[in-house]
Protein backbone atom coordinates (compact mmCIF):
# COMPACT_ATOMS: atom_id res chain seq x y z
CA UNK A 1 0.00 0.00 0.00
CA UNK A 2 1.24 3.09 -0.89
CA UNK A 3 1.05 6.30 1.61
CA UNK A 4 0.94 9.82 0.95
CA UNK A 5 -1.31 12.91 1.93
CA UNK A 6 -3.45 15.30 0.08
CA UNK A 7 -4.49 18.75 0.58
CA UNK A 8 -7.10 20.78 -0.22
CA UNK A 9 -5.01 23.86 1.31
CA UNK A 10 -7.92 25.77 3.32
CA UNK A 11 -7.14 29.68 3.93
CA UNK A 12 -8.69 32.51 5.59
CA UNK A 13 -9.99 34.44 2.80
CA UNK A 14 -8.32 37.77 2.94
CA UNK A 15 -10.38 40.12 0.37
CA UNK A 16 -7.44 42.09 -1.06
CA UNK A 17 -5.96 43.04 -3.93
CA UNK A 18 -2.86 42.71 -3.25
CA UNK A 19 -0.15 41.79 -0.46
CA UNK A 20 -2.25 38.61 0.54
CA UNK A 21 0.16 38.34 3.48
CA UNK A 22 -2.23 35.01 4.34
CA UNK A 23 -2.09 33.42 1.39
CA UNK A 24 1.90 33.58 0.99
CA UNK A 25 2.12 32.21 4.38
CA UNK A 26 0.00 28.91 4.02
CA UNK A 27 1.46 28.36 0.01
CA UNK A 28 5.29 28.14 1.90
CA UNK A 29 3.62 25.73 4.78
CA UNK A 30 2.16 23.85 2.03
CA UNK A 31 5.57 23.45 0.60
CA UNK A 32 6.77 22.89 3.73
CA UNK A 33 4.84 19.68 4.14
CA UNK A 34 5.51 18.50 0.83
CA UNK A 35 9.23 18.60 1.98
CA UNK A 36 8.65 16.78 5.83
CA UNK A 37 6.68 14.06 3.63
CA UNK A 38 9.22 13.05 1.31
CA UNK A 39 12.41 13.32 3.91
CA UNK A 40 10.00 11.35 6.45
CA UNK A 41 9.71 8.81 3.51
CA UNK A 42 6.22 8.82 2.23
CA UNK A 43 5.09 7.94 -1.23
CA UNK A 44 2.79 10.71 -2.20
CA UNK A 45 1.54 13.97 -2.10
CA UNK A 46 -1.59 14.93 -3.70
CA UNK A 47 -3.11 19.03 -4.29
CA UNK A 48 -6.41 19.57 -4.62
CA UNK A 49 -8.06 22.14 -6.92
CA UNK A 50 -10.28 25.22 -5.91
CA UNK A 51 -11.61 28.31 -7.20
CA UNK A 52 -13.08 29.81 -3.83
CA UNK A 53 -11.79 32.44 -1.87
CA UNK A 54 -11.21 29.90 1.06
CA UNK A 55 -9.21 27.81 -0.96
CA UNK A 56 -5.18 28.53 -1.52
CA UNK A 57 -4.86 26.84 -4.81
CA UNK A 58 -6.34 27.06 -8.19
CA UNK A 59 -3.26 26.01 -9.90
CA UNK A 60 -2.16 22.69 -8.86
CA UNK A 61 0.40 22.27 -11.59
CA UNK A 62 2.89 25.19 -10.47
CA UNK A 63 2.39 24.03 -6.75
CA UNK A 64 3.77 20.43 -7.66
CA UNK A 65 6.12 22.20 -10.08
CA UNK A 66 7.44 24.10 -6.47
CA UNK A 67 7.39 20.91 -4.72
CA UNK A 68 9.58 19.08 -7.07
CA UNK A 69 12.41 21.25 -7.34
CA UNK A 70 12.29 20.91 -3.52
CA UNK A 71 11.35 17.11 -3.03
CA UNK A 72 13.82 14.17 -4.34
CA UNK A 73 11.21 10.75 -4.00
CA UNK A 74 7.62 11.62 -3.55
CA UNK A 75 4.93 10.93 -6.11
CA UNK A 76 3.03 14.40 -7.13
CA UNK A 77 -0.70 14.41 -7.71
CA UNK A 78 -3.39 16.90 -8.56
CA UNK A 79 -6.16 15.72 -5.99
CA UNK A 80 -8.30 16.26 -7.64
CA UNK A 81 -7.83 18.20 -11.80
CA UNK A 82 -11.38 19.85 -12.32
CA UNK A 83 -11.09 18.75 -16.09
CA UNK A 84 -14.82 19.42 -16.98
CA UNK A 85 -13.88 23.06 -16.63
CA UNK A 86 -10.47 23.56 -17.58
CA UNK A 87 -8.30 22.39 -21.25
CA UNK A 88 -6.95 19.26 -21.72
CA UNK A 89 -4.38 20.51 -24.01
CA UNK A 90 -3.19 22.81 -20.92
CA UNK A 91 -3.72 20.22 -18.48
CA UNK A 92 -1.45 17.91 -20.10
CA UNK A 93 1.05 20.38 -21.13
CA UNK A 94 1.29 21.49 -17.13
CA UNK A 95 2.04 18.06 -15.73
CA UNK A 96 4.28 17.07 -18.37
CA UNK A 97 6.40 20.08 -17.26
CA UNK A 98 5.91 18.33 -13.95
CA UNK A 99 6.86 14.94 -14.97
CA UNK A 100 10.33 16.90 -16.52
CA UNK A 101 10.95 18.86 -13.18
CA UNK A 102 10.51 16.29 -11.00
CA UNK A 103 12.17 13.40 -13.04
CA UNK A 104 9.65 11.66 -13.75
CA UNK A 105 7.30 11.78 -10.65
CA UNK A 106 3.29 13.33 -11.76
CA UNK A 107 0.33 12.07 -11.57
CA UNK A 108 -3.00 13.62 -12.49
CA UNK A 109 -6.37 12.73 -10.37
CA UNK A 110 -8.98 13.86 -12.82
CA UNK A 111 -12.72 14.42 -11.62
CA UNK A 112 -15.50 16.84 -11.74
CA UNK A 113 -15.10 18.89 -8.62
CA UNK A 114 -17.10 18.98 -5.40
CA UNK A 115 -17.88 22.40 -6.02
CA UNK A 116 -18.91 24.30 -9.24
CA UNK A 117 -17.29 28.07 -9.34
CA UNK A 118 -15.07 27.38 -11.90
CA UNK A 119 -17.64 26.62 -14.71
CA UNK A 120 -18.85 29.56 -14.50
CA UNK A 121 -15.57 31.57 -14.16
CA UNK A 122 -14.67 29.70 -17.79
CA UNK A 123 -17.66 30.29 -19.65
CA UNK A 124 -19.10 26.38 -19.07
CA UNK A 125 -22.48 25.45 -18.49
CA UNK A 126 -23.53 23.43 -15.55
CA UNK A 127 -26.11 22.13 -17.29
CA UNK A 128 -23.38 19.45 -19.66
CA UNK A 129 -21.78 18.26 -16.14
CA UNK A 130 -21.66 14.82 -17.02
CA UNK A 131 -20.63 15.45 -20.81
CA UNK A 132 -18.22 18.14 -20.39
CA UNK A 133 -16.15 15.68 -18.29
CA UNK A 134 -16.64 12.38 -20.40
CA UNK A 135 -15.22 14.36 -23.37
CA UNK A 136 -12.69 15.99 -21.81
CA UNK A 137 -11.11 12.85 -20.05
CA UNK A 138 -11.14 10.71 -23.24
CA UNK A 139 -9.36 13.95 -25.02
CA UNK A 140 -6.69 13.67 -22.23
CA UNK A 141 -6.13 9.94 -22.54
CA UNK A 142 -5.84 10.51 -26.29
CA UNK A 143 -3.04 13.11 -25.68
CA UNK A 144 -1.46 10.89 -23.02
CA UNK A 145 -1.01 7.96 -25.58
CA UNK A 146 0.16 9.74 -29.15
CA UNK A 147 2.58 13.21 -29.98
CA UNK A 148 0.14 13.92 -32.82
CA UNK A 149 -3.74 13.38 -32.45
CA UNK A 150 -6.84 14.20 -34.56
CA UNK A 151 -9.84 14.78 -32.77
CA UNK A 152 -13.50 16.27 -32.70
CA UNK A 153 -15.75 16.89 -30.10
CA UNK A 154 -19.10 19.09 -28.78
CA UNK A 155 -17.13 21.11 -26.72
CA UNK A 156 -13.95 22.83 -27.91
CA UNK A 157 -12.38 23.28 -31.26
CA UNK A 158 -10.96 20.57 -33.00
CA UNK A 159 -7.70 19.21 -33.60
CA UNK A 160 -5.94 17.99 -37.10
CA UNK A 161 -3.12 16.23 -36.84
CA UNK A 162 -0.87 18.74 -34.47
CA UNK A 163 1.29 17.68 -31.83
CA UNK A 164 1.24 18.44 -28.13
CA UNK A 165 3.75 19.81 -26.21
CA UNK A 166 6.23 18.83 -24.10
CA UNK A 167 6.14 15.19 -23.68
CA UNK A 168 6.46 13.67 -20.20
CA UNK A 169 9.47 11.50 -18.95
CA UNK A 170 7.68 8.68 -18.12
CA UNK A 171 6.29 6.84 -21.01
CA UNK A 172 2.93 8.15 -20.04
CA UNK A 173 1.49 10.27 -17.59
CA UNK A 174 -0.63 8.01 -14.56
CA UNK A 175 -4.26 9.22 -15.16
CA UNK A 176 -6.35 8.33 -12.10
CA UNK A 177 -10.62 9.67 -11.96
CA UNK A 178 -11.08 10.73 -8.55
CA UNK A 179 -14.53 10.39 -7.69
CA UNK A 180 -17.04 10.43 -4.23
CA UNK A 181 -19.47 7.97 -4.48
CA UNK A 182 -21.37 8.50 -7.94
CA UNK A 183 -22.06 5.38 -9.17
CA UNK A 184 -21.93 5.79 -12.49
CA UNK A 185 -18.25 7.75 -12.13
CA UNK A 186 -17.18 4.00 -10.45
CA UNK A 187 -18.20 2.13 -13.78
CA UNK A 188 -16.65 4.94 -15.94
CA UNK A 189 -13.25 4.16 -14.25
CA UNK A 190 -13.49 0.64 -14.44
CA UNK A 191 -14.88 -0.04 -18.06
CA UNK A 192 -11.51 2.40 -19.20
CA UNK A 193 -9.22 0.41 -16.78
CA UNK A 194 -7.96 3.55 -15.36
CA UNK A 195 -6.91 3.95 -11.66
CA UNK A 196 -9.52 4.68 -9.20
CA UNK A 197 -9.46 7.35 -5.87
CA UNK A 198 -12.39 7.26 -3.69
CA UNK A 199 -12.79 10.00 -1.52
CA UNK A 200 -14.37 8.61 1.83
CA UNK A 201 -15.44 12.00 3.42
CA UNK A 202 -18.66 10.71 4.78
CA UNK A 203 -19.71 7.66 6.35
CA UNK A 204 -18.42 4.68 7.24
CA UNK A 205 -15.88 2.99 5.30
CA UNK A 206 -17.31 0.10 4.92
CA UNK A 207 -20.32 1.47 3.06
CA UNK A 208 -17.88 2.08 0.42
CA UNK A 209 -16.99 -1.51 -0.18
CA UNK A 210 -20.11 -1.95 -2.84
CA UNK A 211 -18.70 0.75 -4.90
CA UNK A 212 -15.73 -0.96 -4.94
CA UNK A 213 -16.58 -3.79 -6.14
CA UNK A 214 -18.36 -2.17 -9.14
CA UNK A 215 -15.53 -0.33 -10.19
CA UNK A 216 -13.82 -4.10 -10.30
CA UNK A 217 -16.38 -5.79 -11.33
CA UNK A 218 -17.10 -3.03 -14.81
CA UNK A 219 -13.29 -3.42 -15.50
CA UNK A 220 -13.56 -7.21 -15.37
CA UNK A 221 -16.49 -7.18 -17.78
CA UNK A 222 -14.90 -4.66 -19.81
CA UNK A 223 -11.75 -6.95 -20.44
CA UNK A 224 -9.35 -4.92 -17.83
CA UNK A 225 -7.12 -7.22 -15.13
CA UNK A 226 -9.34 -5.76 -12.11
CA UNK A 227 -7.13 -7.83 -9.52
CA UNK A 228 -4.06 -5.20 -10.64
CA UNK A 229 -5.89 -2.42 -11.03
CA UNK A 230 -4.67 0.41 -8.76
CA UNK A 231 -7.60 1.49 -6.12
CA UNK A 232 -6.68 4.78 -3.71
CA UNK A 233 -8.87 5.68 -0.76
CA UNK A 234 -8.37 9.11 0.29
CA UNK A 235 -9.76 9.94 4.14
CA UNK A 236 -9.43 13.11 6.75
CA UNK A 237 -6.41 12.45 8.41
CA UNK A 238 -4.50 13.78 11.72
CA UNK A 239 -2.16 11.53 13.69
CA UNK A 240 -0.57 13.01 17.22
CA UNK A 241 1.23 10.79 20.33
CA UNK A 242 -2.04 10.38 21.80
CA UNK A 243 -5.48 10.06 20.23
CA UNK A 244 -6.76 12.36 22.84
CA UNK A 245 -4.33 14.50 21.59
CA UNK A 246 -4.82 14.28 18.27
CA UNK A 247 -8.85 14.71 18.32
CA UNK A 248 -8.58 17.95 20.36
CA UNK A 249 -6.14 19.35 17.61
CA UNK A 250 -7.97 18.10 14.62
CA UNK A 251 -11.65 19.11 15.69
CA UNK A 252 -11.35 22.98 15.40
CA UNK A 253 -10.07 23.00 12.17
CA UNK A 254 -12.08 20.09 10.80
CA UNK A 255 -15.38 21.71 12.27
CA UNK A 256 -14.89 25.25 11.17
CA UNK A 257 -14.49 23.77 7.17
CA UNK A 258 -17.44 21.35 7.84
CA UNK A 259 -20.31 24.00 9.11
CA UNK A 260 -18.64 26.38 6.81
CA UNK A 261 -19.31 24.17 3.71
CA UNK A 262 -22.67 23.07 5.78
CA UNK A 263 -24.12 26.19 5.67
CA UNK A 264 -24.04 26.11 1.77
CA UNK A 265 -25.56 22.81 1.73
CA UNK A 266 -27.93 22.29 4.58
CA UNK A 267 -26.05 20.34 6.82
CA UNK A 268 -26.73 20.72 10.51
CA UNK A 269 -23.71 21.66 13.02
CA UNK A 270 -21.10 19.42 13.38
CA UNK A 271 -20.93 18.74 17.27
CA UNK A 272 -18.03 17.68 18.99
CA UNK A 273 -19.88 14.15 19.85
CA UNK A 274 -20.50 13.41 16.20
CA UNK A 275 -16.46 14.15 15.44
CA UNK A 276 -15.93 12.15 18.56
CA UNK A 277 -17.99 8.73 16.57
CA UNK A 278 -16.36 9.95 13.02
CA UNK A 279 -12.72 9.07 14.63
CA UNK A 280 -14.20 5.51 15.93
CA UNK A 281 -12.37 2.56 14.81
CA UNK A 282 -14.76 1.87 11.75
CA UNK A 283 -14.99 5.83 11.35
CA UNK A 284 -14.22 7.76 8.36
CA UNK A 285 -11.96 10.42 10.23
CA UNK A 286 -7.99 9.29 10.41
CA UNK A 287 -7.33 11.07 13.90
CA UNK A 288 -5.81 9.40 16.58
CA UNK A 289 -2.48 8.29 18.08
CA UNK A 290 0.07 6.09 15.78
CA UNK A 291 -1.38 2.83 16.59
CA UNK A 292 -5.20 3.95 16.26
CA UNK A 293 -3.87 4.79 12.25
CA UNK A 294 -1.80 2.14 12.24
CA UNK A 295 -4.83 -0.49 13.05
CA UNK A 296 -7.51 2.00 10.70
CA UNK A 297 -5.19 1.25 7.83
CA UNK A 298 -4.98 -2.46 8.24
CA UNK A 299 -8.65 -2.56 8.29
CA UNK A 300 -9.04 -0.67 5.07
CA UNK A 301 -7.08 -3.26 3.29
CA UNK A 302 -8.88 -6.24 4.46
CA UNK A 303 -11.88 -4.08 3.56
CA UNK A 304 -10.80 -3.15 0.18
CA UNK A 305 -7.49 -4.51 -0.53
CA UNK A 306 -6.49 -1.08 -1.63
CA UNK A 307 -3.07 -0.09 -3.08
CA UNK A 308 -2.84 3.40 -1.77
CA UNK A 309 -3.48 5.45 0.85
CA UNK A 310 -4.12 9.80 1.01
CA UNK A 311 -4.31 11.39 4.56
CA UNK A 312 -6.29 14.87 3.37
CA UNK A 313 -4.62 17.47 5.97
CA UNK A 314 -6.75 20.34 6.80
CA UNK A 315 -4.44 23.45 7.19
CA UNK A 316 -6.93 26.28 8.27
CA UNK A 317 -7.48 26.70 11.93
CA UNK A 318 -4.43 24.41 13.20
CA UNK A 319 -0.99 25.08 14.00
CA UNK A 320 1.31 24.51 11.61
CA UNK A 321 3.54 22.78 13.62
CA UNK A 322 0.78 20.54 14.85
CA UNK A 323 0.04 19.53 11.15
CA UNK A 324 3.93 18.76 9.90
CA UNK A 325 4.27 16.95 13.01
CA UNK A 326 1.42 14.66 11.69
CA UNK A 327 2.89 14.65 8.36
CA UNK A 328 6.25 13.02 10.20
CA UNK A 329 4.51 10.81 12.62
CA UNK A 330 2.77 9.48 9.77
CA UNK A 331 5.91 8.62 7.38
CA UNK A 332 8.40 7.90 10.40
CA UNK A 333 6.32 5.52 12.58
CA UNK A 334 2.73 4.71 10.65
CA UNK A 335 4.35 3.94 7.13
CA UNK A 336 6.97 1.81 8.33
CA UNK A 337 4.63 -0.78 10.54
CA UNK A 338 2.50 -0.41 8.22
CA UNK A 339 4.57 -1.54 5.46
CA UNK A 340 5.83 -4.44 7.49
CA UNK A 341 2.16 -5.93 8.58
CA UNK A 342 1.39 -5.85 4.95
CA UNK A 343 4.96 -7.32 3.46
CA UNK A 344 5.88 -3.96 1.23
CA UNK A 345 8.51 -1.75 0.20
CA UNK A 346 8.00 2.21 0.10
CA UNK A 347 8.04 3.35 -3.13
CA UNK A 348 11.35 4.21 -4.69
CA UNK A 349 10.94 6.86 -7.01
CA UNK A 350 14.20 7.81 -8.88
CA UNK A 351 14.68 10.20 -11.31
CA UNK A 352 13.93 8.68 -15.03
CA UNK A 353 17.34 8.09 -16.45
């Protein structure tokens, strides 16, 4: 199983039009994590993709592009690549630069979004969702696999025979969907044998085992080697020396982001009992001491038999010493027993020669 985190890099929105003192601050803790992952020897480290105001990063490429220059090992990730609203041409241009920076190390998690500002802010309509995404991902996977394509489609221009620019280092860039809980997203993935993230931000794991199984069972009808198909679960995630500890840390942060997204949506109050179940041992909350994670990620392999692993920090409202000691306690003492229980190597990512 590989291990890695993910952030969505949550900031308090400062409303200025210049010298956002805030934001400068959390992009060089962000990189700052990035850094106390790889040295403390995990695998990955995934960026997610916002256009809010209470969001750091709309540009995941030139964050991993930072984080590479700075990182030797570790995996890079968009977590997740709003493709539906953004170019394919650019998106694959951007993490090739990536793959050449970093020697070889990107990764793009493609999905829809869990929130919808940016189709606006580039001129899409929400009502082609679904379409603007299916088009757009099978557009990427054409530009992953040839220098020159020729294609057509609804929604942009087409393109005769022209080649894309630069090329990656690896022989092709990993394209994972990223999805959380759609159905339909599950068979998608599995029916184009392409990598699968499920984001497990609600509810027990285990209710996510169906979906699961889908995902395998569409690529195993669709001709696709299920049993080696790569499967990520991606879960909140804060690890301290005691699990006391670690729940009194995590709930602030994790609370003001929940009521704040739950007064857009509905959602009653998130009360400190309800956190208190969320971290239980069949939870979907990662917080607790190093054994607590330890024992959570055992059980999501014999759950799942999944191949990867992304702790999503949350940044705003918490120390940032509080969160890279996570980061560390995670690749220094979770990673390695981890790795032992389950009879596997971290991975060694070296530089494409």
């Amino acid at each position: 199983m590989e291990l890695g985190i993910g952030s969505f890099s949550e900031v308090a929105p400062a409303h200025v039009a210049g010298g956002d003192r805030i934001a400068a601050q959390r992009m060089q803790e962000l990189l700052a994590l990035a850094q106390t992952a790889d040295a403390s020897g995990l695998d990955v480290v995934a960026i997610g993709e916002h256009h809010r105001a209470d969001y750091l990063v709309s540009a995941p490429e030139v964050v991993l592009g930072a984080i590479a220059s700075t990182t030797q090992r570790i995996r890079l990730s968009s977590a997740v690549t709003v493709l539906s609203s953004t170019d394919p041409v650019r998106t694959f241009q951007n993490f090739s630069t990536v793959d050449l920076i970093s020697g070889g190390r990107a990764e793009i998690i493609a999905g829809r979004g869990s929130f919808t500002e940016s189709f606006p802010l580039f001129g899409q309509n929400l009502n082609d969702y679904d379409a603007l995404f299916v088009e757009k991902l099978h557009l990427l996977l054409k530009l992953n696999e040839s220098e020159k394509i020729t294609w057509q489609g609804k929604h942009r221009a087409p393109i005769k025979n022209l080649g894309v620019y630069p090329r990656p280092l690896q022989a092709k860039l990993p394209i994972w969907i990223g999805v959380g809980g759609t159905p339909a997203s599950a068979v998608r993935a599995g029916q184009l044998g392409l990598p699968l993230t499920i984001a497990i931000l609600g509810g027990e794991p285990a209710r996510y085992v169906a979906f699961a199984d889908l995902y395998r069972r569409s690529a195993q009808e669709a001709g696709h080697d299920a049993a080696v198909l790569p499967l990520a679960l991606n879960c909140h995630f804060h690890v301290a020396e005691t699990a006391r500890q670690a729940a009194d840390e995590f709930f602030p942060a994790y609370s003001l982001t929940m009521n704040r997204i739950g007064r857009e949506r509905g959602w009653p109050p998130m009360s400190r009992a309800q956190f208190d179940y969320l971290c239980g041992p069949q939870g979907p909350l990662f917080v607790g001491s190093v054994q607590d994670i330890i024992d959570k990620l055992l059980y999501l392999d014999k759950l799942f038999g999944n191949s990867r692993f992304l702790g999503q920090l949350m940044l705003e409202g918490m120390p940032h010493e509080q969160v890279r000691r996570s980061v560390e306690l995670f690749g220094t003492q979770v990673a390695p027993a981890v790795r032992a229980a389950l009879g596997v190597q971290p991975l060694a990512t070296a530089a494409v020669s």
